[in-house]
C-alpha atoms as a PDB file:
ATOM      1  CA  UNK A   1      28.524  -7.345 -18.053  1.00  0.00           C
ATOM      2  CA  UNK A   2      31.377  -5.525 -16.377  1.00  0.00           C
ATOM      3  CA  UNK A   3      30.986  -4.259 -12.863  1.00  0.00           C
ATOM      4  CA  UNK A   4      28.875  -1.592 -11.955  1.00  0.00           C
ATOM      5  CA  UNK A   5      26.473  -2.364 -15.475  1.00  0.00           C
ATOM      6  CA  UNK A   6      23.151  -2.362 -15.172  1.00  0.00           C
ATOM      7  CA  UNK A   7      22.015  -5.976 -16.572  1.00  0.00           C
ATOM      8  CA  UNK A   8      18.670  -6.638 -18.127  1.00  0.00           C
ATOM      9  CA  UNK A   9      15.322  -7.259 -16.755  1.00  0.00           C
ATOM     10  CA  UNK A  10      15.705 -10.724 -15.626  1.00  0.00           C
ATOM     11  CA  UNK A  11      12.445 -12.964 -17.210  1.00  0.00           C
ATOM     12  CA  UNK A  12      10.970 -12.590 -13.528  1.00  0.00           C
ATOM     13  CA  UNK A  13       9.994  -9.414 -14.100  1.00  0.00           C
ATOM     14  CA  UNK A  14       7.512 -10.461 -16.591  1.00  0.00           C
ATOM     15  CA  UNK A  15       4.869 -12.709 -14.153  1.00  0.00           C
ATOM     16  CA  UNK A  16       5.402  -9.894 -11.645  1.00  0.00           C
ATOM     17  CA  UNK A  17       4.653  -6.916 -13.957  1.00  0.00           C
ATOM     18  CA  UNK A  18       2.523  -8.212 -16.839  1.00  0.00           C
ATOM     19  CA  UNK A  19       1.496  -4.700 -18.060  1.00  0.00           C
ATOM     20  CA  UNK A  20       3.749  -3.457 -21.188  1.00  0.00           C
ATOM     21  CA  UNK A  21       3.223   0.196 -20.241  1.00  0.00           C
ATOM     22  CA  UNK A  22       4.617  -0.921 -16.761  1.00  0.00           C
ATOM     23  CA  UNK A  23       7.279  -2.565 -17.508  1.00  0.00           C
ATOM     24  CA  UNK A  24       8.898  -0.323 -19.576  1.00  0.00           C
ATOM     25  CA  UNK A  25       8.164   2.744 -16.939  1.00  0.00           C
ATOM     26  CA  UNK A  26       9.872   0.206 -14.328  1.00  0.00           C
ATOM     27  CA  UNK A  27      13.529  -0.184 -17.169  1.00  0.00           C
ATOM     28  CA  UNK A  28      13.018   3.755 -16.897  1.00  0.00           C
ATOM     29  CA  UNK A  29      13.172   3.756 -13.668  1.00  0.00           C
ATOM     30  CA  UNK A  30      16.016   0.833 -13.106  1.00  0.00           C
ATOM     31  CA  UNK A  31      18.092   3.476 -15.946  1.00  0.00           C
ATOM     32  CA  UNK A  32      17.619   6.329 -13.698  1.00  0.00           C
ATOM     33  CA  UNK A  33      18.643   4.861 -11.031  1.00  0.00           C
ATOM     34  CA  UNK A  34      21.549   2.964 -12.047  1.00  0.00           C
ATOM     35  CA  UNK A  35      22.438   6.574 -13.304  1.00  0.00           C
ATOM     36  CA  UNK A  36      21.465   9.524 -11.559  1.00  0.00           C
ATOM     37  CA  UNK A  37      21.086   7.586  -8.372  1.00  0.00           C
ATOM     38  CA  UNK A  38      24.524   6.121  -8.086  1.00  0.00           C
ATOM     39  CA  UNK A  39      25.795   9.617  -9.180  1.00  0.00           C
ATOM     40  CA  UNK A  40      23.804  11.268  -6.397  1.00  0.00           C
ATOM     41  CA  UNK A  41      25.162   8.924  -3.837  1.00  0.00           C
ATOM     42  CA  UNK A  42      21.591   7.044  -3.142  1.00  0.00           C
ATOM     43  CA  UNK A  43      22.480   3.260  -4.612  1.00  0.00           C
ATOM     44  CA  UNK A  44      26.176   2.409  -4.535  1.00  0.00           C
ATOM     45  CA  UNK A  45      27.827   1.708  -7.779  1.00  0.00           C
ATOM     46  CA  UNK A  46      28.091  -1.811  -6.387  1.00  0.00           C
ATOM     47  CA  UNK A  47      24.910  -2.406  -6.248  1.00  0.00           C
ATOM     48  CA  UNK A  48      23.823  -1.878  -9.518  1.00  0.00           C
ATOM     49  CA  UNK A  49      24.530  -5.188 -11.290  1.00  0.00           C
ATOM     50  CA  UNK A  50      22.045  -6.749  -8.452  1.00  0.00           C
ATOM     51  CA  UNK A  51      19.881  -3.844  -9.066  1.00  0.00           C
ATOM     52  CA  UNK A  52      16.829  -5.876 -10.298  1.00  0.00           C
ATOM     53  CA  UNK A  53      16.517  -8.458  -8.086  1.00  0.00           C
ATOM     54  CA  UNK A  54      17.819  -6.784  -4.638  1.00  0.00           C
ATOM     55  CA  UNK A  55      15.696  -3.910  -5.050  1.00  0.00           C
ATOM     56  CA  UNK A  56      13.126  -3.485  -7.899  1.00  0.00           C
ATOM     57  CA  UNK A  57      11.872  -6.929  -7.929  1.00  0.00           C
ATOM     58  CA  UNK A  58      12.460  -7.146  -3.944  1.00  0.00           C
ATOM     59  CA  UNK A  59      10.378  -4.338  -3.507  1.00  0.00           C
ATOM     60  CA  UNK A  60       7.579  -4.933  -7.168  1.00  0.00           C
ATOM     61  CA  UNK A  61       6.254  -8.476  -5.161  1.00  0.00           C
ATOM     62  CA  UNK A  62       5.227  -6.874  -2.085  1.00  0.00           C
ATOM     63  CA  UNK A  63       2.717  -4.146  -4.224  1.00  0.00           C
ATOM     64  CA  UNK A  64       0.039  -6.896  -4.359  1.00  0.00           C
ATOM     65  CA  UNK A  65      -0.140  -6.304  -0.597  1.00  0.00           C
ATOM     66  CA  UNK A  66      -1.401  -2.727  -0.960  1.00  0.00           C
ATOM     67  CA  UNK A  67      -5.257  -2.191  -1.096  1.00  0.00           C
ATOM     68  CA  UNK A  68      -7.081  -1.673  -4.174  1.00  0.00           C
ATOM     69  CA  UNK A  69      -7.039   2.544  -4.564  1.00  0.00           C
ATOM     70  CA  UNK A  70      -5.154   2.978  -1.493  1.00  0.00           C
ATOM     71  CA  UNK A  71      -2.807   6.336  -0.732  1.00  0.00           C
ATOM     72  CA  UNK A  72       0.855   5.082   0.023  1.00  0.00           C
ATOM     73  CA  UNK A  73       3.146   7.206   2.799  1.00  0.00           C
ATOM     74  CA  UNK A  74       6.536   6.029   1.807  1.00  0.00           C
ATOM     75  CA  UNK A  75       8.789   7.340   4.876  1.00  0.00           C
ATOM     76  CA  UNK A  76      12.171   7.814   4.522  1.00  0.00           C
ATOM     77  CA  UNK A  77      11.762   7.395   0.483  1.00  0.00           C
ATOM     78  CA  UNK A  78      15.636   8.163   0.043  1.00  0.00           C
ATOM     79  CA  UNK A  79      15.560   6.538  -4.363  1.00  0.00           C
ATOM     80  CA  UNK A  80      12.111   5.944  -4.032  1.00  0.00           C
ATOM     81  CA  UNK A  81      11.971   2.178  -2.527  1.00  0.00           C
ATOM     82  CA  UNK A  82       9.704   0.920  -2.443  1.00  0.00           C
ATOM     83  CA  UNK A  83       7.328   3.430  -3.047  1.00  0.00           C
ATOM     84  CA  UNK A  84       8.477   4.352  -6.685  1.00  0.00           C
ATOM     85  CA  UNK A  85       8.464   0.771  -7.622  1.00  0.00           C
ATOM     86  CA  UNK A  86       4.259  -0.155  -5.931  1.00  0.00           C
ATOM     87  CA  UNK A  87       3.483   3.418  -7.815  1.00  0.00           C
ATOM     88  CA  UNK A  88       4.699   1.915 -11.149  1.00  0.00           C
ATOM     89  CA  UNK A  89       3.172  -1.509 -11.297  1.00  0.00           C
ATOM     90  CA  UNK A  90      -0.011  -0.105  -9.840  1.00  0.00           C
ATOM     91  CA  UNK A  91      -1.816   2.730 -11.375  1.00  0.00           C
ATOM     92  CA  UNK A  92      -5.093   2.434  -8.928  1.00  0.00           C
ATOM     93  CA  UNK A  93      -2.659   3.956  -6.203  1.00  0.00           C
ATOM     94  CA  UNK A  94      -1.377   6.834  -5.301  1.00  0.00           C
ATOM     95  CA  UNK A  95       1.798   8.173  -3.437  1.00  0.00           C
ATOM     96  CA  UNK A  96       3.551  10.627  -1.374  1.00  0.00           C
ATOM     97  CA  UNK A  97       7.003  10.052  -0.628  1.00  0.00           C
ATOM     98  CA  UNK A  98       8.100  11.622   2.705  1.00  0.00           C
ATOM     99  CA  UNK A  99      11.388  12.618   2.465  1.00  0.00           C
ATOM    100  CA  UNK A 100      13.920  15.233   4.510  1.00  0.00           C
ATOM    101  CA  UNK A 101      16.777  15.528   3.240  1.00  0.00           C
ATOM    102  CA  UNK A 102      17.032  18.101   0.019  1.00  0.00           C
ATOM    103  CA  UNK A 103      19.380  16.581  -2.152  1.00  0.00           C
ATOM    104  CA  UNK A 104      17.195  13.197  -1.960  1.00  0.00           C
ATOM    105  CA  UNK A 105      13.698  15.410  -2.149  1.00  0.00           C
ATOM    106  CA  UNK A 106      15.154  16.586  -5.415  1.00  0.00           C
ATOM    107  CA  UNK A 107      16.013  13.481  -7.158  1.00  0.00           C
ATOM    108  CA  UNK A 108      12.586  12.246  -6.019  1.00  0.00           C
ATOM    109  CA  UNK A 109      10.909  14.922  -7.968  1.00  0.00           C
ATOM    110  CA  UNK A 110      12.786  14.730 -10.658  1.00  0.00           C
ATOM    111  CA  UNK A 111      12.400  10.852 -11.272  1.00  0.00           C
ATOM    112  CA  UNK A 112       9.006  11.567 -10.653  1.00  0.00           C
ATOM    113  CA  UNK A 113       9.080  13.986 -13.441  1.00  0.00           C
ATOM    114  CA  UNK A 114      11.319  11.684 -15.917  1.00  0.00           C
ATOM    115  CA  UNK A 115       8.485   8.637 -15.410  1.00  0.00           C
ATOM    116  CA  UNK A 116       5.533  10.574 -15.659  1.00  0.00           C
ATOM    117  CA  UNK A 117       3.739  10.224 -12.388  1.00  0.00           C
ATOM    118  CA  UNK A 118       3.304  13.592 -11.322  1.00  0.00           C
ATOM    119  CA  UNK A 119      -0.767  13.159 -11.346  1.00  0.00           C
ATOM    120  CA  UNK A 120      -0.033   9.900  -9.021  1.00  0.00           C
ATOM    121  CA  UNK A 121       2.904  10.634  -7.032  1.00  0.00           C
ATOM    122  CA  UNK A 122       3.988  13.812  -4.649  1.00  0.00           C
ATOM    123  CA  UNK A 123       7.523  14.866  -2.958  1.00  0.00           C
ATOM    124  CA  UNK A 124       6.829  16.067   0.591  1.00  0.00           C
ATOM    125  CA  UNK A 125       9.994  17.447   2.030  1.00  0.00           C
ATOM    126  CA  UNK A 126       9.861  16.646   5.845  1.00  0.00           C
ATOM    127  CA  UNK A 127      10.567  14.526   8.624  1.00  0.00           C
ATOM    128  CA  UNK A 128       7.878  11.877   9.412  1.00  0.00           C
ATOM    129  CA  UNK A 129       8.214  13.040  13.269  1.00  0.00           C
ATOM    130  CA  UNK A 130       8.041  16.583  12.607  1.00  0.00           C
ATOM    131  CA  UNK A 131       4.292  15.823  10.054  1.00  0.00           C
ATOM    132  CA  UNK A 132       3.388  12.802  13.402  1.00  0.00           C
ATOM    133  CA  UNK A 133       3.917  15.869  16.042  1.00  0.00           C
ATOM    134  CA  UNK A 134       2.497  18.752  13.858  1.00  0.00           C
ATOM    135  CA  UNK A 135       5.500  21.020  13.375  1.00  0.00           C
ATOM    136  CA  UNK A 136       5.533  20.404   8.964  1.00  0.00           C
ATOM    137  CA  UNK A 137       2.834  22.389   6.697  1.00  0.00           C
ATOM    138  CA  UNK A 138       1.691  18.773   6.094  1.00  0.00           C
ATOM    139  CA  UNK A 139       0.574  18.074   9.387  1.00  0.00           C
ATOM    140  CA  UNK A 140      -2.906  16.400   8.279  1.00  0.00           C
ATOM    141  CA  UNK A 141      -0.865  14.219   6.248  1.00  0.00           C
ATOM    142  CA  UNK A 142      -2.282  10.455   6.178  1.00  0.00           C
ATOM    143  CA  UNK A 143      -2.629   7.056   4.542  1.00  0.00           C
ATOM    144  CA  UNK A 144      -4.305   3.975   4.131  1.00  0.00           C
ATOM    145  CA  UNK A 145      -0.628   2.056   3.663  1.00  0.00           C
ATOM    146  CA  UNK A 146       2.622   3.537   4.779  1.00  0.00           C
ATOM    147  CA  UNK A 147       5.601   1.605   4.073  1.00  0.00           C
ATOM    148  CA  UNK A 148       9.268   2.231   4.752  1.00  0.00           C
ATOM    149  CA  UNK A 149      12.434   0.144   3.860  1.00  0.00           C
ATOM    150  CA  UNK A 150      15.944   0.062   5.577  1.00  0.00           C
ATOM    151  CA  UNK A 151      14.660   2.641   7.499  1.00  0.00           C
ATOM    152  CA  UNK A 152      14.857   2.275  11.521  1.00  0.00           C
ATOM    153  CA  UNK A 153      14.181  -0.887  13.598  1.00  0.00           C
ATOM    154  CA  UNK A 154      10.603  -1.555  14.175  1.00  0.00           C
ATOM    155  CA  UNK A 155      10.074  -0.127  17.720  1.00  0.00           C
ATOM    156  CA  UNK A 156      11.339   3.177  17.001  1.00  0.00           C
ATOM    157  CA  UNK A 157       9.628   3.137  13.108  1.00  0.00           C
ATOM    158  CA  UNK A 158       6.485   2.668  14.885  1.00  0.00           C
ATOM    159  CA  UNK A 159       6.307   5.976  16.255  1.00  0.00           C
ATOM    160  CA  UNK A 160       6.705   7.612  12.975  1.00  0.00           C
ATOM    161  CA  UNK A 161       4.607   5.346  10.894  1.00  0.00           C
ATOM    162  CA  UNK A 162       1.460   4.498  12.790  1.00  0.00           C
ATOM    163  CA  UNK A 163       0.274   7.661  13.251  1.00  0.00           C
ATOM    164  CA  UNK A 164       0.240   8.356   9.899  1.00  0.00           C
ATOM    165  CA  UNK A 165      -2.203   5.805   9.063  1.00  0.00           C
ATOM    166  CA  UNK A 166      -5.624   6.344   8.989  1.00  0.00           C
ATOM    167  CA  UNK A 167      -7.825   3.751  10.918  1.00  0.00           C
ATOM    168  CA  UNK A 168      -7.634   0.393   9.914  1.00  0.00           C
ATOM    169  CA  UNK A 169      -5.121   1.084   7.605  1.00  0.00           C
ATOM    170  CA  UNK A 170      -1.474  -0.874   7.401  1.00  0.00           C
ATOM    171  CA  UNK A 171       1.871  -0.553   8.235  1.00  0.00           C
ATOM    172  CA  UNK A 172       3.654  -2.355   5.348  1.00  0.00           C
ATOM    173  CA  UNK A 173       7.218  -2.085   6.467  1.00  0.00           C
ATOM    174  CA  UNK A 174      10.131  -4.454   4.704  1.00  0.00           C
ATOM    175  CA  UNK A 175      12.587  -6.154   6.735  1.00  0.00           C
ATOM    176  CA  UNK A 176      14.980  -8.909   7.144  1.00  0.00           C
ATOM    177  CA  UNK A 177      15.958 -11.763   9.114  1.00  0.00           C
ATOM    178  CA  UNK A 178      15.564 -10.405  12.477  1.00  0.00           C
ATOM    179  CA  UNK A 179      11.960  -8.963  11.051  1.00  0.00           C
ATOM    180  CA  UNK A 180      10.652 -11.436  14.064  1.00  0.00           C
ATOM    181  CA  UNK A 181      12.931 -10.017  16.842  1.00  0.00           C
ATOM    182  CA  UNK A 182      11.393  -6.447  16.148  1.00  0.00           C
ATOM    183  CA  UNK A 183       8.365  -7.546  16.262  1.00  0.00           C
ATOM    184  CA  UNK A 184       8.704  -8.905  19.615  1.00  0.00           C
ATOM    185  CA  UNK A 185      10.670  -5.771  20.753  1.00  0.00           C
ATOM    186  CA  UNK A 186       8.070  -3.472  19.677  1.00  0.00           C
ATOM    187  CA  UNK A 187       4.578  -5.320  20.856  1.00  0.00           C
ATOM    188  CA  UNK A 188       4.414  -3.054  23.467  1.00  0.00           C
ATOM    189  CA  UNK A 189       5.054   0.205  21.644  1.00  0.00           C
ATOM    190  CA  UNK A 190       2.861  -0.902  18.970  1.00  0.00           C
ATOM    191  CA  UNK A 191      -0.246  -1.692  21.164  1.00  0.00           C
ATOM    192  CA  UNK A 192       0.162   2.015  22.352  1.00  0.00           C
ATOM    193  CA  UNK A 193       0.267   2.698  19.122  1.00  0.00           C
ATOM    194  CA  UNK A 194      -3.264   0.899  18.503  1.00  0.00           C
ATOM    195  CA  UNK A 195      -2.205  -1.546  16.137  1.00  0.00           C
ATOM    196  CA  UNK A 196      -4.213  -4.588  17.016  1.00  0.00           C
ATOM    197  CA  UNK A 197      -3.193  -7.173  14.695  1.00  0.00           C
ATOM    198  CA  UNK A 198       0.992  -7.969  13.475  1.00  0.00           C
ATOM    199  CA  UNK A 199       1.997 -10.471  10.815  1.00  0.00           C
ATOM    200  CA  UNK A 200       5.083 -11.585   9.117  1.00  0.00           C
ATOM    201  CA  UNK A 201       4.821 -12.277   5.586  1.00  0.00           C
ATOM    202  CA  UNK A 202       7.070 -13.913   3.002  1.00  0.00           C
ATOM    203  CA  UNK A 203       6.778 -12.275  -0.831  1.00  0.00           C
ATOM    204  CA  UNK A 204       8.132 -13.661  -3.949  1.00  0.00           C
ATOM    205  CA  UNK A 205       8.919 -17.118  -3.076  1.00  0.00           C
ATOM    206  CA  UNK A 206       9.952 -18.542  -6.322  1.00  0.00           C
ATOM    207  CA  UNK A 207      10.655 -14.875  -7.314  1.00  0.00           C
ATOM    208  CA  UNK A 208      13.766 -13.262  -5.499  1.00  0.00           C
ATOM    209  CA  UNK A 209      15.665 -15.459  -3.470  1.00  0.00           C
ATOM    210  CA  UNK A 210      15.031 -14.754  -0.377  1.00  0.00           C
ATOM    211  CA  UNK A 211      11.813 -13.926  -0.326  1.00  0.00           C
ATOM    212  CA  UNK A 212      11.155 -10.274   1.272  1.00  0.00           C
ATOM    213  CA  UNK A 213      10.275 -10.079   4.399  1.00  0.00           C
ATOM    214  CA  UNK A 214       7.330  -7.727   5.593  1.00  0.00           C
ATOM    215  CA  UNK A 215       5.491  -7.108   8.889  1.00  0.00           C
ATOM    216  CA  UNK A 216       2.270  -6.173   8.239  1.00  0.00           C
ATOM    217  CA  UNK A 217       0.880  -3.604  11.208  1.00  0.00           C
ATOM    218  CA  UNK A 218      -2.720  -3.457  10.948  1.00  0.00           C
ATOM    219  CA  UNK A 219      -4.581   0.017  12.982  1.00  0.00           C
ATOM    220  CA  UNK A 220      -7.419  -0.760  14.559  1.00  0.00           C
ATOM    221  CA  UNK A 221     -10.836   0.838  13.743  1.00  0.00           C
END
């Protein structure tokens, strides 16, 4: 494999996506992005030989987090991690991707398009402070999950991600190894918030090394 190759679906995959259909959706998806998203400027050429297991599989073991039938927000969706990836191992969900910038709004749709989840999955072209405040068409915009990655630190995500959520609905947002430090930095802005209950939990042990990190922001009632 020379650099910059997209390498095969590591045996991982397998225990984390069982389904056939699903699996070959998610090589789609790994193509499309090794392609079309490195020539777009959204994944850097260098990270495509790591592709599987620093984002698709680093992103796949957190979707058995998500609630049976649930409606994903996936703010800042940029390639579509990790929303793309929860949409293709689970078909009970569905997903909007909340995304400003054009030239990443169109390669949404159009992967979108290319893996067949238009009935599943929708491209909403905004800023998650503009839908929180009420200045975007999509104003009434909200979901049981919403989930962002590489995104903002926690205390200033907060204030575009809890609102979105309806009422006991979570906050799903991957992090790293300061994931606790946030936390503690945003208690106070996320109490405002009304989010009554934080965790951090560890995904894919055994899986990808390391395990991904996600707080889990629970709304209260």
């Amino acid at each position: 494999m020379t650099d910059g190759e997209l390498p095969p679906a590591p045996p991982e995959v397998a225990s984390v996506v069982p389904d056939d259909p699903a699996r070959a959706r998610l090589q789609s998806y790994a193509e499309f992005l090794a392609s079309a998203g490195v020539e777009r400027g959204l994944l850097g050429p260098r990270e495509v030989p790591r592709l599987w297991d620093r984002h698709l599989l680093n992103c796949a073991v957190v979707a058995p987090m998500v609630p049976a039938g649930a409606h994903v927000i996936d703010v800042g969706s940029g390639a579509g991690l990790p929303g793309l990836v929860w949409a293709i191992v689970r078909s009970d969900i569905t997903l909007t991707c909340l995304e400003s910038l054009q030239r990443r709004a169109t390669y949404l749709e159009e992967a979108v398009g290319a893996l067949g989840l238009t009935d599943r999955v929708s491209v909403v072209r905004a800023r998650a402070e503009d839908v929180v405040r009420g200045r975007a068409s999509e104003s009434s915009l909200r979901g049981d999950v919403v989930t962002a990655r590489a995104v903002a630190p926690l205390d200033k995500l907060a204030g575009w991600t809890v609102p979105l959520l309806k009422p006991g609905g979570d906050l799903l947002a991957l992090k790293g190894q300061s994931a606790a430090d946030e936390v503690e930095a945003a208690r106070t802005v996320l109490e405002r918030l009304g989010i009554d209950s934080v965790e951090i939990v560890q995904c894919g042990e055994g899986i990808v090394d390391p395990p991904t990190t996600v707080v889990r922001a629970r709304k209260a009632r």
